[in-house]
PDB file of N, CA and C in Angstrom:
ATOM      1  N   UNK A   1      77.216-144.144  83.324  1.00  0.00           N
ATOM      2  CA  UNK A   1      78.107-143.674  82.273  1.00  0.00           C
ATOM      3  C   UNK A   1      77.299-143.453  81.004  1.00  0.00           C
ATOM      4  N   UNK A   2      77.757-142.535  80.390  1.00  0.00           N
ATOM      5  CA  UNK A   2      76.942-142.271  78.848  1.00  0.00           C
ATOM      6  C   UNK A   2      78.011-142.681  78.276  1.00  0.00           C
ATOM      7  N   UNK A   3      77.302-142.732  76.735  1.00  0.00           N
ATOM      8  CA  UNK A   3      77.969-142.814  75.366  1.00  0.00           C
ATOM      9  C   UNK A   3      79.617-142.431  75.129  1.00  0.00           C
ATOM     10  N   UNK A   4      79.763-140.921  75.676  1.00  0.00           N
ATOM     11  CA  UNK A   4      80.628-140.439  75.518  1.00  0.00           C
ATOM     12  C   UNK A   4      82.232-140.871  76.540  1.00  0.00           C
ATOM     13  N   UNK A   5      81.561-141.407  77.919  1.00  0.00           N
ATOM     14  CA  UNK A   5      82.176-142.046  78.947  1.00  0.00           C
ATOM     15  C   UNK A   5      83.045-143.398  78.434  1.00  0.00           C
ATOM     16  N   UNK A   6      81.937-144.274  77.908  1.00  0.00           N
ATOM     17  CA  UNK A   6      81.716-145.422  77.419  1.00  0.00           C
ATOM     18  C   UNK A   6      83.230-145.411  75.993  1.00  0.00           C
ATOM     19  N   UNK A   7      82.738-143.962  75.205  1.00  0.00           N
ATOM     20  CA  UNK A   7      83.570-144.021  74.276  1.00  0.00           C
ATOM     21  C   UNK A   7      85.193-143.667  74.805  1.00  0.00           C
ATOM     22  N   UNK A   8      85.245-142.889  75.689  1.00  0.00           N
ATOM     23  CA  UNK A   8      86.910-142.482  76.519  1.00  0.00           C
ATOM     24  C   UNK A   8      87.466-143.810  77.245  1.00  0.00           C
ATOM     25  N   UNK A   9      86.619-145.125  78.057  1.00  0.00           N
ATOM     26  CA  UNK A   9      87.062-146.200  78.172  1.00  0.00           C
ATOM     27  C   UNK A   9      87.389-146.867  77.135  1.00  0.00           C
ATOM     28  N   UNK A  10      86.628-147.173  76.032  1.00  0.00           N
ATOM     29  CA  UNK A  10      86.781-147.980  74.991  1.00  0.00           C
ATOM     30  C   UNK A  10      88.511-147.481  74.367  1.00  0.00           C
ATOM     31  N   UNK A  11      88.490-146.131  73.912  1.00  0.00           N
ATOM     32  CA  UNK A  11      89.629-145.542  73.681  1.00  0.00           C
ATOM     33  C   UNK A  11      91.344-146.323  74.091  1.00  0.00           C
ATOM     34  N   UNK A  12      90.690-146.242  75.676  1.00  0.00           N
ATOM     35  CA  UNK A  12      91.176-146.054  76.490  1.00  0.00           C
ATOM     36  C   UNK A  12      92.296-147.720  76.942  1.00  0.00           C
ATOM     37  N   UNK A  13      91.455-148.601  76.141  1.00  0.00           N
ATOM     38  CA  UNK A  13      91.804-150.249  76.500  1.00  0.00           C
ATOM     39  C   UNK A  13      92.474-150.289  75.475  1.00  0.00           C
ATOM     40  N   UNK A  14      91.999-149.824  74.266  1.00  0.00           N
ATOM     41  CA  UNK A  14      92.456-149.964  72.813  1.00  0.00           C
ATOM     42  C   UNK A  14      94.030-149.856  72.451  1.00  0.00           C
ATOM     43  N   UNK A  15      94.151-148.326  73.569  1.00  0.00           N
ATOM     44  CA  UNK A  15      95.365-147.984  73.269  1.00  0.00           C
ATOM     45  C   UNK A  15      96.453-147.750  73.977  1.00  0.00           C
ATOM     46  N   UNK A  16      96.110-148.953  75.003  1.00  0.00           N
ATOM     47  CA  UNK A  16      96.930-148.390  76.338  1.00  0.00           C
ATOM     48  C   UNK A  16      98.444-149.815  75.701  1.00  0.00           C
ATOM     49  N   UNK A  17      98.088-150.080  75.083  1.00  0.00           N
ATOM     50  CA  UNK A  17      99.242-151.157  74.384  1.00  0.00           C
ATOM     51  C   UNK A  17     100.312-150.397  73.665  1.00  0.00           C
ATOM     52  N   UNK A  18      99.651-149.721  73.144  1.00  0.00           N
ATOM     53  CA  UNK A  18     100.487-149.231  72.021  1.00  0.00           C
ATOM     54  C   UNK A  18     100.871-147.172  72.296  1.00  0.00           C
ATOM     55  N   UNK A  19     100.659-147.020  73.746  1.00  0.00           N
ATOM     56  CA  UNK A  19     101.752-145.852  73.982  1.00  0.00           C
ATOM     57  C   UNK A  19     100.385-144.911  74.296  1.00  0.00           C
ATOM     58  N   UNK A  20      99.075-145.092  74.211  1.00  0.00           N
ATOM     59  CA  UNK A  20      97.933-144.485  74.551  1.00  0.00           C
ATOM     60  C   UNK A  20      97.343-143.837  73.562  1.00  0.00           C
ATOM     61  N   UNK A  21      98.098-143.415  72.356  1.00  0.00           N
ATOM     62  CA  UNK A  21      97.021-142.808  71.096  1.00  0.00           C
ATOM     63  C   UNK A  21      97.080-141.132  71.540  1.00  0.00           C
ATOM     64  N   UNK A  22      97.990-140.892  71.967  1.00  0.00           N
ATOM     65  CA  UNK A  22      97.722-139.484  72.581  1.00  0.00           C
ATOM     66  C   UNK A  22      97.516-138.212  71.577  1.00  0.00           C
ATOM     67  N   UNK A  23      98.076-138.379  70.320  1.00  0.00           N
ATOM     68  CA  UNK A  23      98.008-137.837  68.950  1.00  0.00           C
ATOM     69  C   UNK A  23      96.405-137.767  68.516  1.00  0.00           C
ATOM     70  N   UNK A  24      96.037-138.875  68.706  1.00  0.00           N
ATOM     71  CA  UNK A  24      94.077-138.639  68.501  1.00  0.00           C
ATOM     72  C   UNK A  24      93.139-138.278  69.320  1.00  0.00           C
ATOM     73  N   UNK A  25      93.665-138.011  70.419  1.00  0.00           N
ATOM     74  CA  UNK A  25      92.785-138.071  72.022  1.00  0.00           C
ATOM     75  C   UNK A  25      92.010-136.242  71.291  1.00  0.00           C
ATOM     76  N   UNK A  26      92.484-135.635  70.957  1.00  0.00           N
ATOM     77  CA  UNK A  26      92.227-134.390  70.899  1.00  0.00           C
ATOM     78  C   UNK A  26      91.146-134.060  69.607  1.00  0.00           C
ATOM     79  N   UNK A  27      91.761-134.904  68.493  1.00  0.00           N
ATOM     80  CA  UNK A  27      90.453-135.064  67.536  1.00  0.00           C
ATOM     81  C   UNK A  27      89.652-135.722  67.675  1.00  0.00           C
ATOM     82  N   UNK A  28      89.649-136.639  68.741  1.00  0.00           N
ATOM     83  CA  UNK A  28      88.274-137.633  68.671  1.00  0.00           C
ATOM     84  C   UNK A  28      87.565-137.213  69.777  1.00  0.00           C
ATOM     85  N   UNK A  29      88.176-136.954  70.802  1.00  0.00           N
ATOM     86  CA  UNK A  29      87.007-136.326  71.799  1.00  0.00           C
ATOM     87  C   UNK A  29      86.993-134.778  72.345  1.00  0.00           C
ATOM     88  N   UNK A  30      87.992-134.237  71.565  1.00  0.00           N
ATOM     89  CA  UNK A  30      88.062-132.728  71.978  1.00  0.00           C
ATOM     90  C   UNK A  30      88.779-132.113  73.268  1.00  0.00           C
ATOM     91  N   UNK A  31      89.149-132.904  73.670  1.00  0.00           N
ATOM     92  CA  UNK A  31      89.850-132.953  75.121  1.00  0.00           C
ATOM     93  C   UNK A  31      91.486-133.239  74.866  1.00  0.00           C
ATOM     94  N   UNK A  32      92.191-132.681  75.545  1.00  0.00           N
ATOM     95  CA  UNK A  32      93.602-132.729  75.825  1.00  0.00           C
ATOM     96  C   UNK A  32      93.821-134.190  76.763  1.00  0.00           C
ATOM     97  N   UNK A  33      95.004-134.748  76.047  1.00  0.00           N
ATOM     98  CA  UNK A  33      95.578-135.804  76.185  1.00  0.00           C
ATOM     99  C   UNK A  33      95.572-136.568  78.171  1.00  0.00           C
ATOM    100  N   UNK A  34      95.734-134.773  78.566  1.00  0.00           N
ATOM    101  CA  UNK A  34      95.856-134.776  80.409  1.00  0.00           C
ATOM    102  C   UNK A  34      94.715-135.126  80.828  1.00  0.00           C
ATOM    103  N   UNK A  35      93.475-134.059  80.576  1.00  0.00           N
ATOM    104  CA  UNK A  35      91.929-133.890  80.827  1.00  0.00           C
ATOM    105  C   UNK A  35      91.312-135.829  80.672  1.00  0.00           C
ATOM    106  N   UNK A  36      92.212-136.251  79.281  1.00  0.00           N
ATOM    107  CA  UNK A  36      91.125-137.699  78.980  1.00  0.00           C
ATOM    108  C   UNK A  36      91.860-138.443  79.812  1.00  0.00           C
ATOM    109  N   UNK A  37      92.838-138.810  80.599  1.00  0.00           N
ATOM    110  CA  UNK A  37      93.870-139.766  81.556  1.00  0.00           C
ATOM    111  C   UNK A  37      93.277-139.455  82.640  1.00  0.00           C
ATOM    112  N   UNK A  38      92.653-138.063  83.093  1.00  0.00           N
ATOM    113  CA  UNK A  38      92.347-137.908  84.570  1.00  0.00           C
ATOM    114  C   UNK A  38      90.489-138.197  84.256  1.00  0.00           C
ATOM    115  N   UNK A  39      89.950-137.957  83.387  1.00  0.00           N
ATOM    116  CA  UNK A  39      88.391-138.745  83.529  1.00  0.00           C
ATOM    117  C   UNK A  39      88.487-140.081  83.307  1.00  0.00           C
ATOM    118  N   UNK A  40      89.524-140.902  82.744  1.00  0.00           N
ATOM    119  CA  UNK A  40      89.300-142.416  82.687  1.00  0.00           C
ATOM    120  C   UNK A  40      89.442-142.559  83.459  1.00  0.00           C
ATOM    121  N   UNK A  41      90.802-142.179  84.398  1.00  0.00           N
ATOM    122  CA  UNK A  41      91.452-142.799  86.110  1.00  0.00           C
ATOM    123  C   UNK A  41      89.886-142.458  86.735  1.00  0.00           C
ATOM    124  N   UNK A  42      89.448-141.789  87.257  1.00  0.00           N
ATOM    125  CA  UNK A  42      88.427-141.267  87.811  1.00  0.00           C
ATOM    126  C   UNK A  42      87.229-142.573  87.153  1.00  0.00           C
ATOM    127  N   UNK A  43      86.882-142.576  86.300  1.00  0.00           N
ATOM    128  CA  UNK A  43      85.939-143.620  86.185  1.00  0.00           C
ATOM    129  C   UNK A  43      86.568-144.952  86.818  1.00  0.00           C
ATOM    130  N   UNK A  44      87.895-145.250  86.626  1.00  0.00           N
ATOM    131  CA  UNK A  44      88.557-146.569  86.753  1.00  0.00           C
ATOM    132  C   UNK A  44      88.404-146.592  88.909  1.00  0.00           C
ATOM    133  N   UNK A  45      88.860-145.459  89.002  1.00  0.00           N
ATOM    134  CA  UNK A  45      88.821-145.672  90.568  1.00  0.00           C
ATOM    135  C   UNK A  45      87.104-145.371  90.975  1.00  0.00           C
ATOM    136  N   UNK A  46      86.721-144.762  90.279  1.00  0.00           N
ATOM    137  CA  UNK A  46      84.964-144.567  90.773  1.00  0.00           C
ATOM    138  C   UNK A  46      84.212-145.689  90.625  1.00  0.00           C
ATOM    139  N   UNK A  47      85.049-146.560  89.991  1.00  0.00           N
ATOM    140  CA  UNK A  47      84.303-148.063  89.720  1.00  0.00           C
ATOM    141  C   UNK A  47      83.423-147.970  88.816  1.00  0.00           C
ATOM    142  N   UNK A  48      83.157-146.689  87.879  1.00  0.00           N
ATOM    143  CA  UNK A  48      82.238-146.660  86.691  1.00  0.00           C
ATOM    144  C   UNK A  48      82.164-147.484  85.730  1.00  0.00           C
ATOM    145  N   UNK A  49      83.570-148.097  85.520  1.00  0.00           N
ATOM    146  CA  UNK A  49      84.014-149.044  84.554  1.00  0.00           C
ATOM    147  C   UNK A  49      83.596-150.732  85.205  1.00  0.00           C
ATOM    148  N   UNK A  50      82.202-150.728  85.632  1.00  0.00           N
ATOM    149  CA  UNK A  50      81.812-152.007  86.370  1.00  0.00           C
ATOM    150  C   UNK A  50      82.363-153.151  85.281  1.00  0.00           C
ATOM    151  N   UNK A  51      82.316-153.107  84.219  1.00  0.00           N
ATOM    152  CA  UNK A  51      82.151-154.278  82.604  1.00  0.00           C
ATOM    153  C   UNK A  51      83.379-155.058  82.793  1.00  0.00           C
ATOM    154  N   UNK A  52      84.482-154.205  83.551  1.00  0.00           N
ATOM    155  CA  UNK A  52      86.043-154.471  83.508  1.00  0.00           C
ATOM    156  C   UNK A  52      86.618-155.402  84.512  1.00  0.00           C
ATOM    157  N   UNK A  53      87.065-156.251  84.364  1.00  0.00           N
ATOM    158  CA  UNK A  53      87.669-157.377  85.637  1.00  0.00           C
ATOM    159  C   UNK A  53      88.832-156.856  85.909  1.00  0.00           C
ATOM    160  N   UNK A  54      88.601-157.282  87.527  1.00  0.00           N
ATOM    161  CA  UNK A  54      89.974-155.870  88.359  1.00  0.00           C
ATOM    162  C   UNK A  54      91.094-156.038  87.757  1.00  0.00           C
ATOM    163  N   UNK A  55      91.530-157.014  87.256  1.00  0.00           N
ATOM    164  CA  UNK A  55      93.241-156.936  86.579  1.00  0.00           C
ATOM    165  C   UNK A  55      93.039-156.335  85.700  1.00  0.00           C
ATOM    166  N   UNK A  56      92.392-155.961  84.625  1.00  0.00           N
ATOM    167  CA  UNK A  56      92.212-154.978  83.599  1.00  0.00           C
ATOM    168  C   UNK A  56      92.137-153.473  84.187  1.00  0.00           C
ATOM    169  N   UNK A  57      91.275-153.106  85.073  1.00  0.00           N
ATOM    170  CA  UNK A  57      91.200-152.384  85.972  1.00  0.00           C
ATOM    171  C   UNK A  57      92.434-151.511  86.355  1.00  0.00           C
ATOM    172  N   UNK A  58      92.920-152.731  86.955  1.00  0.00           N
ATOM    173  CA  UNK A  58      94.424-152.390  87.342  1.00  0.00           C
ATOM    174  C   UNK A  58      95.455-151.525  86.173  1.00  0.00           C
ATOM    175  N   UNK A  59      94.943-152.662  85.508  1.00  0.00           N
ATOM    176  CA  UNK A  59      95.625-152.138  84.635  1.00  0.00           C
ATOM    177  C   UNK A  59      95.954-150.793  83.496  1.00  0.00           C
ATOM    178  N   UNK A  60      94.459-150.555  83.463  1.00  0.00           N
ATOM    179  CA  UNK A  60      94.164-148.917  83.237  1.00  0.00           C
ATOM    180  C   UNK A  60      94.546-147.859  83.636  1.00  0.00           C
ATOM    181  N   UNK A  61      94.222-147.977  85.289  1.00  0.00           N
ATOM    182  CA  UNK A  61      94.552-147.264  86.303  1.00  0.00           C
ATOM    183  C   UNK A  61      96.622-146.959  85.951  1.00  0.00           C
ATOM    184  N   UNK A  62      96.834-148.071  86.351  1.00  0.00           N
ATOM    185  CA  UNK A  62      98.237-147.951  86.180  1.00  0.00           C
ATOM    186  C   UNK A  62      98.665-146.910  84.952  1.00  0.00           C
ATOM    187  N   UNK A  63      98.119-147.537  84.114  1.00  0.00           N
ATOM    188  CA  UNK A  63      98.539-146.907  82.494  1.00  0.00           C
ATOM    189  C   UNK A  63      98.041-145.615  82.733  1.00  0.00           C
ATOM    190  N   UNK A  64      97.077-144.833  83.437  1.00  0.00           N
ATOM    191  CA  UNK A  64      96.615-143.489  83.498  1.00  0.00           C
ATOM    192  C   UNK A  64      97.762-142.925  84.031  1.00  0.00           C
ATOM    193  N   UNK A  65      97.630-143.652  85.484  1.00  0.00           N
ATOM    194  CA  UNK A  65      98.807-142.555  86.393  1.00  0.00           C
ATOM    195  C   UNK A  65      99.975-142.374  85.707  1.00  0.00           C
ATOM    196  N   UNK A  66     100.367-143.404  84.823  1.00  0.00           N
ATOM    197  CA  UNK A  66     102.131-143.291  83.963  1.00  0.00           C
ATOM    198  C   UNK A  66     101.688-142.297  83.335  1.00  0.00           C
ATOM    199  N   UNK A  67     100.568-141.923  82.349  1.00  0.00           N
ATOM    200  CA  UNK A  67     100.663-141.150  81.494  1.00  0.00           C
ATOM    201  C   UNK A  67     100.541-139.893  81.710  1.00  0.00           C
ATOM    202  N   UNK A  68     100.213-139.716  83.264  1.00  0.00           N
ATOM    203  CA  UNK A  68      99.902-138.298  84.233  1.00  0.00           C
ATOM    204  C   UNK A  68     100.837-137.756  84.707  1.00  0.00           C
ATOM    205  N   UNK A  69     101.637-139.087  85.116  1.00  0.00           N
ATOM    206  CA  UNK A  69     103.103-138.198  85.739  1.00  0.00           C
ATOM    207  C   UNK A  69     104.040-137.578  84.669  1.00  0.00           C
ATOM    208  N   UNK A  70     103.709-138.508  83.381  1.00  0.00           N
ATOM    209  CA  UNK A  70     104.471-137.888  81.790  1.00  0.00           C
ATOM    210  C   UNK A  70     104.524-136.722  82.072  1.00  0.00           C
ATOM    211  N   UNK A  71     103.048-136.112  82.306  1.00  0.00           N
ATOM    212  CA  UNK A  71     102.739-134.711  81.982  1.00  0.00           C
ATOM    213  C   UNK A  71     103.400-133.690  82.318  1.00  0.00           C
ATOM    214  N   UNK A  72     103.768-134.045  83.768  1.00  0.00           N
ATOM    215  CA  UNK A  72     103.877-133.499  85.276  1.00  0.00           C
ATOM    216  C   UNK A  72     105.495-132.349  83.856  1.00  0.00           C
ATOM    217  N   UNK A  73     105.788-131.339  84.806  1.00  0.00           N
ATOM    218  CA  UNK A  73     106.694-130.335  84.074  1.00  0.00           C
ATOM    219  C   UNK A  73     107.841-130.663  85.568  1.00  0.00           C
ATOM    220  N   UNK A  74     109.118-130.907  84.690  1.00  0.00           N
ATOM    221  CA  UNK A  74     110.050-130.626  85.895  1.00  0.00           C
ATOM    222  C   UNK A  74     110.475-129.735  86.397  1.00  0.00           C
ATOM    223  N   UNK A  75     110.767-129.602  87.616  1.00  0.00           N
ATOM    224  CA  UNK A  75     110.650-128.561  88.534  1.00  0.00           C
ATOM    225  C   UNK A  75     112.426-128.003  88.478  1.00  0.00           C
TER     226      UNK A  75
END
């Protein structure tokens, strides 16, 4: 993981309490709110996030997929 990886996890723990920060996701790393939920999940299931103990883990993961299906447009 680089810097920038490192910085989308960090983000990513910070603000999964408080509704995910989705309002800053776009000024701080340039990426859309969807794009930064599907590279954290992806690090979280790629196991990139080694630093993290699996209930935290879990817990990311979880908080990604909620914020993915948000996205999802009803049919």
């Amino acid at each position: 993981m680089d810097t920038y990886d490192h910085a989308l996890l960090g983000f990513a723990l910070r603000w999964r309490r408080y509704g995910g920060g989705d309002y800053y996701i776009f000024t701080e790393f340039g990426i859309t709110p969807k794009i930064f939920y599907q590279r954290v999940l992806w690090m979280v299931e790629k196991r990139l996030s080694s630093g993290l103990d699996l209930t935290m883990r879990q817990q990311l993961r979880e908080h990604c997929l909620a914020k993915l299906t948000s996205f999802q447009k009803p049919q």
